[in-house]
PDB file of N, CA and C in Angstrom:
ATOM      1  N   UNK A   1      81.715-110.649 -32.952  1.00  0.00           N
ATOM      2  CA  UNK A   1      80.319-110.544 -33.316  1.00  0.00           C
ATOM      3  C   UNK A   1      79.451-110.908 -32.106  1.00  0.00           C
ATOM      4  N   UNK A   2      78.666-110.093 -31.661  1.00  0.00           N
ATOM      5  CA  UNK A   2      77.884-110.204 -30.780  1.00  0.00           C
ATOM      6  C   UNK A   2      76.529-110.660 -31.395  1.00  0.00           C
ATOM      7  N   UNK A   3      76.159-112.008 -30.262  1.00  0.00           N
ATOM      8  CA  UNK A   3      74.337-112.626 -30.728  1.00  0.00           C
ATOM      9  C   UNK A   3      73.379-111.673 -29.866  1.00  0.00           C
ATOM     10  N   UNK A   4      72.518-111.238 -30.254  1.00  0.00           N
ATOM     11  CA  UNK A   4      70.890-110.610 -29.852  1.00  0.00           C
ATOM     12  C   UNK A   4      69.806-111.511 -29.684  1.00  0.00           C
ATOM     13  N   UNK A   5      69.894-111.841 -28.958  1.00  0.00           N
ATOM     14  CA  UNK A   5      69.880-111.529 -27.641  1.00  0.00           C
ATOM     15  C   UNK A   5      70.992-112.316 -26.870  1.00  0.00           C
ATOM     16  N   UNK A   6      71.820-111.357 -26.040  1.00  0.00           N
ATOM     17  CA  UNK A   6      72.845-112.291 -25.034  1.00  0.00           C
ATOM     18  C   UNK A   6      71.852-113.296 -24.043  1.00  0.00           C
ATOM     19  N   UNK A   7      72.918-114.331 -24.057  1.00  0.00           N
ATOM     20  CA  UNK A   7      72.219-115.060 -23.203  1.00  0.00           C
ATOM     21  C   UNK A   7      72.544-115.366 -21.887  1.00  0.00           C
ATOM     22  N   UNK A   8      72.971-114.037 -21.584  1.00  0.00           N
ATOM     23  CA  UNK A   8      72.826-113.348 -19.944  1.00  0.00           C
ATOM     24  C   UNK A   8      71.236-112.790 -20.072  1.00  0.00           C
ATOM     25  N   UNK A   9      70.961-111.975 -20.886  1.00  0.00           N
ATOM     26  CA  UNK A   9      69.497-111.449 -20.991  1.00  0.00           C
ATOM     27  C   UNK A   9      68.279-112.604 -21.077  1.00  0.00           C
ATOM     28  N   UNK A  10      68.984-113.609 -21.806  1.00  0.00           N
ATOM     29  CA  UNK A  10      67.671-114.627 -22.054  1.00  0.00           C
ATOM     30  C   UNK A  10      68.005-115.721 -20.541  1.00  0.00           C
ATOM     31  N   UNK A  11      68.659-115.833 -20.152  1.00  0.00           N
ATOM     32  CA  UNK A  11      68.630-116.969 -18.765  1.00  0.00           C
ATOM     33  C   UNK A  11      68.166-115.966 -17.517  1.00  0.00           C
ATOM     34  N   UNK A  12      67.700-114.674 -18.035  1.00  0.00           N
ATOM     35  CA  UNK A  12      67.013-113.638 -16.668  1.00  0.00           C
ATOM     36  C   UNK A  12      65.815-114.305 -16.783  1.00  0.00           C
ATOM     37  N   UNK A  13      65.124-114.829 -17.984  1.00  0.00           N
ATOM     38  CA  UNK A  13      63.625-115.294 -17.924  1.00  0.00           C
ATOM     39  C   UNK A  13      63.552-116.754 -18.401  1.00  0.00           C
ATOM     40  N   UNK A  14      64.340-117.779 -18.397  1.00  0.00           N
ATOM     41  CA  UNK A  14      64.731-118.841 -18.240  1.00  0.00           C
ATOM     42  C   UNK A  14      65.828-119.229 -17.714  1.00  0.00           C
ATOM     43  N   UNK A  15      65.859-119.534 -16.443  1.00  0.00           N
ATOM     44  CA  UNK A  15      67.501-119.793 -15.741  1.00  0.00           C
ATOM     45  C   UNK A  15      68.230-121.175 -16.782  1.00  0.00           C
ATOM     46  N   UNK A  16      67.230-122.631 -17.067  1.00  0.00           N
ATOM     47  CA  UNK A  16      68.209-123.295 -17.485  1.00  0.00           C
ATOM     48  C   UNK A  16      68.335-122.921 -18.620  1.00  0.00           C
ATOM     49  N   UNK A  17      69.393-123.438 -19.200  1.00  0.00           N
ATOM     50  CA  UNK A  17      70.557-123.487 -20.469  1.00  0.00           C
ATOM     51  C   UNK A  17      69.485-124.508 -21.466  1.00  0.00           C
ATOM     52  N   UNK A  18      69.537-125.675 -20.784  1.00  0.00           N
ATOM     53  CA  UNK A  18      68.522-127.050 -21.868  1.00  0.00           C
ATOM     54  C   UNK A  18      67.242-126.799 -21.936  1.00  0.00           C
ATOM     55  N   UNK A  19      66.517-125.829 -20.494  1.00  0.00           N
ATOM     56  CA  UNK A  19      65.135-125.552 -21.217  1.00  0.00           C
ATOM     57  C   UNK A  19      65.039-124.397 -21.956  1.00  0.00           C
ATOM     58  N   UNK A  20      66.282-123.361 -22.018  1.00  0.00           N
ATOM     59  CA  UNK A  20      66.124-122.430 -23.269  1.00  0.00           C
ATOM     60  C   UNK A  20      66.328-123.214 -24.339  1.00  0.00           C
ATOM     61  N   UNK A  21      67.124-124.579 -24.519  1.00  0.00           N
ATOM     62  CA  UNK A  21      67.650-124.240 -25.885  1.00  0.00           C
ATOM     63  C   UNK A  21      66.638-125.530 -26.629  1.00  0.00           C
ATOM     64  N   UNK A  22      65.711-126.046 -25.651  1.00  0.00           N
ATOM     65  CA  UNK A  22      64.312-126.657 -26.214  1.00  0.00           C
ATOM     66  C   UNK A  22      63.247-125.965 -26.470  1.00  0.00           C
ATOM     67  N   UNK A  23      62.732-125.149 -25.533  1.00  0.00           N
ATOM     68  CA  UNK A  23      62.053-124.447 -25.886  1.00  0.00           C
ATOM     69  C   UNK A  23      62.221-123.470 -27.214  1.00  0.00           C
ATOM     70  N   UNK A  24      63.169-122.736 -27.301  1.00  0.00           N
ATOM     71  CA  UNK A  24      63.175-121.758 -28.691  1.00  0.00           C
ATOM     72  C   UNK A  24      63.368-123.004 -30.028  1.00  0.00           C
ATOM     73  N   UNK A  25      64.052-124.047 -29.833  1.00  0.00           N
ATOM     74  CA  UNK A  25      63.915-124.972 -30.937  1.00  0.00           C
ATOM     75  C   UNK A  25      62.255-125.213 -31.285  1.00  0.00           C
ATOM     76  N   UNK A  26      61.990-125.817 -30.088  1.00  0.00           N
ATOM     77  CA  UNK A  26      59.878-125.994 -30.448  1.00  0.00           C
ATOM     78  C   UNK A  26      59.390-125.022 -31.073  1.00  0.00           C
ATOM     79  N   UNK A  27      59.484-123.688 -30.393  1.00  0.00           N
ATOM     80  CA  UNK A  27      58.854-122.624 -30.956  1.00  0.00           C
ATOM     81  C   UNK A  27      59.615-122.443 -32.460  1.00  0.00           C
ATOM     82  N   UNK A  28      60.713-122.834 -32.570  1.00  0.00           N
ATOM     83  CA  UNK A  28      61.321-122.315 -34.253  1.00  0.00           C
ATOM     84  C   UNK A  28      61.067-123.028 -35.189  1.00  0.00           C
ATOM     85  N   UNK A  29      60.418-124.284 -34.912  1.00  0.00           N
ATOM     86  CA  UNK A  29      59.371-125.631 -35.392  1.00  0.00           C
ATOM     87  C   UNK A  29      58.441-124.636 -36.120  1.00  0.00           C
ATOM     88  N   UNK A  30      57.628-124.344 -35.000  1.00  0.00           N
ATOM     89  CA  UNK A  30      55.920-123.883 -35.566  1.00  0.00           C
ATOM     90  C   UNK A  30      56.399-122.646 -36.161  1.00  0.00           C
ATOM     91  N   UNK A  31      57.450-121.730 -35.919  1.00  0.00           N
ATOM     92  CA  UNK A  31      57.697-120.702 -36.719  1.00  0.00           C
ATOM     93  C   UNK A  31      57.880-121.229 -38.132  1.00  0.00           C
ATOM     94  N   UNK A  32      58.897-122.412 -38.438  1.00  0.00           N
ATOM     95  CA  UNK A  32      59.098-122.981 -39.807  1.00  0.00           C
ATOM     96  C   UNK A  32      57.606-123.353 -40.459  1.00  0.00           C
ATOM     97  N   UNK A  33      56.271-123.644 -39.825  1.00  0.00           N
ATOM     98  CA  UNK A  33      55.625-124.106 -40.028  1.00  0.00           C
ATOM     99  C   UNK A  33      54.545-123.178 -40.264  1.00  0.00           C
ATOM    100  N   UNK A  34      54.701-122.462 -40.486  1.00  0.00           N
ATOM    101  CA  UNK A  34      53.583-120.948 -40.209  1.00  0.00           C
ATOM    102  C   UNK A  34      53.526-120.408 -39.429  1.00  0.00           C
ATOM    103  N   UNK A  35      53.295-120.430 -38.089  1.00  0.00           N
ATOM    104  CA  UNK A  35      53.245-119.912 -37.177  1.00  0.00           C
ATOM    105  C   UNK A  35      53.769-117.990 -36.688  1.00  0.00           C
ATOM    106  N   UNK A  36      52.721-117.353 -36.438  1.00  0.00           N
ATOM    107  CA  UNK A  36      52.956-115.955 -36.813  1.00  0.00           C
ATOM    108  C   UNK A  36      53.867-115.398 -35.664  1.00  0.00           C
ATOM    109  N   UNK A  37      54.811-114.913 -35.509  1.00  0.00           N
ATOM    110  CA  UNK A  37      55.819-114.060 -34.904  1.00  0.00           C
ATOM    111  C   UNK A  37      55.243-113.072 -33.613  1.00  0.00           C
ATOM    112  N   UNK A  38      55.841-113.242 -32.542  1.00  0.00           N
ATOM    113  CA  UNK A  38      54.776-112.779 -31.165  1.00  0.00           C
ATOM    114  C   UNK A  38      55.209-111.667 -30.935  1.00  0.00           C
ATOM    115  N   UNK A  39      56.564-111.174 -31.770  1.00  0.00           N
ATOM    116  CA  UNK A  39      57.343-110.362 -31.246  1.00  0.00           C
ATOM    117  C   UNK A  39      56.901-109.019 -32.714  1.00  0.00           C
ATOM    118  N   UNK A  40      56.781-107.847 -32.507  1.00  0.00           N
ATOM    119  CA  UNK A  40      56.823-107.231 -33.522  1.00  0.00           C
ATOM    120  C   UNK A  40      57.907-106.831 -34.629  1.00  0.00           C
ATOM    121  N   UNK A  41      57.956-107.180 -35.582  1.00  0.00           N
ATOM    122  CA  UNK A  41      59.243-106.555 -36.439  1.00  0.00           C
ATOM    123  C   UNK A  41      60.789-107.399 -35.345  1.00  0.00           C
ATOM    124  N   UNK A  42      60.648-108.576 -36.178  1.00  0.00           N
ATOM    125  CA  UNK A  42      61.836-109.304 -35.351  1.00  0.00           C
ATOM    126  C   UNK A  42      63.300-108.793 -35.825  1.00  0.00           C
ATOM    127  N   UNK A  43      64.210-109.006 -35.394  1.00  0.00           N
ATOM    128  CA  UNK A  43      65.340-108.297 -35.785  1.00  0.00           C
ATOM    129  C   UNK A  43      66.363-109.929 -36.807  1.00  0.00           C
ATOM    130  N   UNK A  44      65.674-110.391 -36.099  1.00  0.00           N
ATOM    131  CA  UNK A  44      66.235-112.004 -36.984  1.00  0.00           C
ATOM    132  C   UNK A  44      65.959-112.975 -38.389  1.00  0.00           C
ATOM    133  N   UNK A  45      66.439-112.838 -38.951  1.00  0.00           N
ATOM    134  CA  UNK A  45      65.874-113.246 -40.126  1.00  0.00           C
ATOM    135  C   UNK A  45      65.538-115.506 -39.965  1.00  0.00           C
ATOM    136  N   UNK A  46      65.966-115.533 -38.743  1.00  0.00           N
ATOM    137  CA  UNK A  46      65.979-117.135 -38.937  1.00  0.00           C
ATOM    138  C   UNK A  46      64.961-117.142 -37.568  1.00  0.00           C
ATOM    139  N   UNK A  47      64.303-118.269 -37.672  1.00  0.00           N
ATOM    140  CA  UNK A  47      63.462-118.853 -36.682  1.00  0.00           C
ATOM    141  C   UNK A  47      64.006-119.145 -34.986  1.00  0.00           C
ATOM    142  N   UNK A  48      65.173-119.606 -35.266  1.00  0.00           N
ATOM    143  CA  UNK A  48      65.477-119.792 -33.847  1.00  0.00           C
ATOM    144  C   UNK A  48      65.882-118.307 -33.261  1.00  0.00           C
ATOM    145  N   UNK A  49      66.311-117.682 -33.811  1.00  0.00           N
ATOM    146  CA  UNK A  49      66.572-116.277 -33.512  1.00  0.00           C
ATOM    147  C   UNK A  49      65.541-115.366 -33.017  1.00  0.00           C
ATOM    148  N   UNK A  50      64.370-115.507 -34.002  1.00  0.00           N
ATOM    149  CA  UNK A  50      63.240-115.048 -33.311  1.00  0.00           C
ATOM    150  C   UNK A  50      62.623-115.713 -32.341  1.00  0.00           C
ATOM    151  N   UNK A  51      62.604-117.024 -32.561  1.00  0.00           N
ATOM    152  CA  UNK A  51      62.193-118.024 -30.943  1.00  0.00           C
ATOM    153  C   UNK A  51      63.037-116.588 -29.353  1.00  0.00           C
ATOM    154  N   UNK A  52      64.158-116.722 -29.779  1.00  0.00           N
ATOM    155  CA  UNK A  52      64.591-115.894 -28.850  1.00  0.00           C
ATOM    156  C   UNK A  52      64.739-114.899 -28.303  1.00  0.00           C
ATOM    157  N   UNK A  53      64.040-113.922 -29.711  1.00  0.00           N
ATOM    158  CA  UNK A  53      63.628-112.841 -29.172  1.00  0.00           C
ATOM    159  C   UNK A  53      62.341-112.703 -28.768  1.00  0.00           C
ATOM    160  N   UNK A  54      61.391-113.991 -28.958  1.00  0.00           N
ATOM    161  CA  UNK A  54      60.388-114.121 -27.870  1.00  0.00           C
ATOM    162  C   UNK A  54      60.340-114.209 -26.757  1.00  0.00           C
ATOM    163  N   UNK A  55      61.518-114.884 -26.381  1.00  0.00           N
ATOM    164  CA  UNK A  55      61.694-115.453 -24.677  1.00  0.00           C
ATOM    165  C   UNK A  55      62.185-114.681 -23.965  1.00  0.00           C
ATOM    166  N   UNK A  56      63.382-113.318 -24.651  1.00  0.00           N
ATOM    167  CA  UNK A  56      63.552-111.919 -24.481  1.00  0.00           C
ATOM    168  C   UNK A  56      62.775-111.066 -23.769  1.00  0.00           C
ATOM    169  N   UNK A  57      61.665-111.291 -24.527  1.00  0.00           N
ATOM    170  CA  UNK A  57      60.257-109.878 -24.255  1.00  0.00           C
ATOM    171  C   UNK A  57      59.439-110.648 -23.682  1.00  0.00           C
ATOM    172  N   UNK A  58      59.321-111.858 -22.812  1.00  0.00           N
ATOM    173  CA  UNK A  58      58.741-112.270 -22.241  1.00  0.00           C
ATOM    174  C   UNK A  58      57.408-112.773 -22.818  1.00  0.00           C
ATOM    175  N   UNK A  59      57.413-112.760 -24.381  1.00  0.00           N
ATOM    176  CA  UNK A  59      56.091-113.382 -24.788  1.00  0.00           C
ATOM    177  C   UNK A  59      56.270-115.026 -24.868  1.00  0.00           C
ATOM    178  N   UNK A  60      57.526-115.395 -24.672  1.00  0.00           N
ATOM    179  CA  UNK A  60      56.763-116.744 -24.706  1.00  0.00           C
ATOM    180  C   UNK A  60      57.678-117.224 -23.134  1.00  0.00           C
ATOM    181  N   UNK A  61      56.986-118.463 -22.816  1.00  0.00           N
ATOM    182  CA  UNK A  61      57.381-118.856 -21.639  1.00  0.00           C
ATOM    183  C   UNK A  61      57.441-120.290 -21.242  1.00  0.00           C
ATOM    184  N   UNK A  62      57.335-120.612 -20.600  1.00  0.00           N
ATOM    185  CA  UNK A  62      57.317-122.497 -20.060  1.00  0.00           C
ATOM    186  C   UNK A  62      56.617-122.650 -19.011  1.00  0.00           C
ATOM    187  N   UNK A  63      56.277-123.356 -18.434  1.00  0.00           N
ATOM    188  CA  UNK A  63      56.360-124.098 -16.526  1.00  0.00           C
ATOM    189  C   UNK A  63      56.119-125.552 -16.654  1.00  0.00           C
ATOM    190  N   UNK A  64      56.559-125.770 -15.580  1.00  0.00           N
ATOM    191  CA  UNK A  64      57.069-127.160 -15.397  1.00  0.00           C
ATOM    192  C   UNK A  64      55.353-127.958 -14.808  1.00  0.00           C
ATOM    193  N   UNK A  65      55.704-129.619 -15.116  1.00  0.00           N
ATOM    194  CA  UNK A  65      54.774-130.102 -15.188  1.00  0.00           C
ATOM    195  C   UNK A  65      54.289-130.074 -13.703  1.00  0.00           C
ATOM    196  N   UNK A  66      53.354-130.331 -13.379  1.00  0.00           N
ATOM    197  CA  UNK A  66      53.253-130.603 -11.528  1.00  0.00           C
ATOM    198  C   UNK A  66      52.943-132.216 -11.104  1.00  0.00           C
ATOM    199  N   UNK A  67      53.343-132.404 -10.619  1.00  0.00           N
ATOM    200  CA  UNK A  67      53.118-134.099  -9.510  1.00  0.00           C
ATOM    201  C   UNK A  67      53.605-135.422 -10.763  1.00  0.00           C
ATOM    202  N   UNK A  68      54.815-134.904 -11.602  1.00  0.00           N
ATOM    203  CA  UNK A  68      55.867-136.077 -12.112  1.00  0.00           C
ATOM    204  C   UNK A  68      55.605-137.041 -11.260  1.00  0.00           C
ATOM    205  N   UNK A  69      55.416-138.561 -11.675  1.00  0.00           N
ATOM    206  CA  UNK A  69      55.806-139.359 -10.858  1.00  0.00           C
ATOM    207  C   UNK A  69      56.741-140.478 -12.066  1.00  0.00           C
ATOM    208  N   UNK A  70      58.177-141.007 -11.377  1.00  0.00           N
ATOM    209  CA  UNK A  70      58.834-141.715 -11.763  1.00  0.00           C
ATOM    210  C   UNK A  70      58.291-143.487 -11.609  1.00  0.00           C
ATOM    211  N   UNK A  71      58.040-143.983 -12.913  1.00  0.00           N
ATOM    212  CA  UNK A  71      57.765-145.448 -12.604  1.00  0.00           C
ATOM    213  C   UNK A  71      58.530-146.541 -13.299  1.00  0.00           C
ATOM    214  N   UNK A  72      59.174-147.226 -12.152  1.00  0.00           N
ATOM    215  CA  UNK A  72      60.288-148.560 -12.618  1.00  0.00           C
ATOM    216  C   UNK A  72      59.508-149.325 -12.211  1.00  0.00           C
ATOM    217  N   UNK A  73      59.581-150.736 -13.470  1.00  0.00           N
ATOM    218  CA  UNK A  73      59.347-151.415 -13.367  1.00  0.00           C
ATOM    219  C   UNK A  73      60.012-152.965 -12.816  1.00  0.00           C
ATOM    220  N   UNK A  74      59.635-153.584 -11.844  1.00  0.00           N
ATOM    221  CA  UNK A  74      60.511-155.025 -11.216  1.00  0.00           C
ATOM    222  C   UNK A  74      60.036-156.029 -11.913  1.00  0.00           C
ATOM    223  N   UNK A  75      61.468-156.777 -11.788  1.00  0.00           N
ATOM    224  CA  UNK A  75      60.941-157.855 -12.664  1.00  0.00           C
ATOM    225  C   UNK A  75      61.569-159.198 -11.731  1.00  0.00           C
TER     226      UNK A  75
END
């Protein structure tokens, strides 16, 4: 049984593995929650599925935060 979208196709528009598999969880959140479908006529009947065929067609996306700074505290 093959999944739709392979995720050779989905790491072309997200290289990591952990920020695909956070991101389509978040988005399958607000999908559980109402949130209307970006993709037309999804082929998935479950939320995370369609999370992924968002990230597929390039409607949904990420970027990273800019100027992180790490703070430890001494004691």
């Amino acid at each position: 049984m093959m999944l739709e979208p392979s995720i050779d196709s989905l790491q072309k528009q997200i290289k990591s593995k952990y920020t695909l598999v956070t991101l389509s969880a978040r988005r399958a959140r607000e999908l559980k929650q109402g949130s209307a479908p970006m993709v037309e006529n999804p082929t998935s009947s479950q939320q995370v599925g369609v999370a992924l065929e968002e990230i597929d067609c390039g409607k949904l996306t990420y970027s990273h935060a800019e100027n992180i700074q790490e703070r430890t505290e001494t004691t």
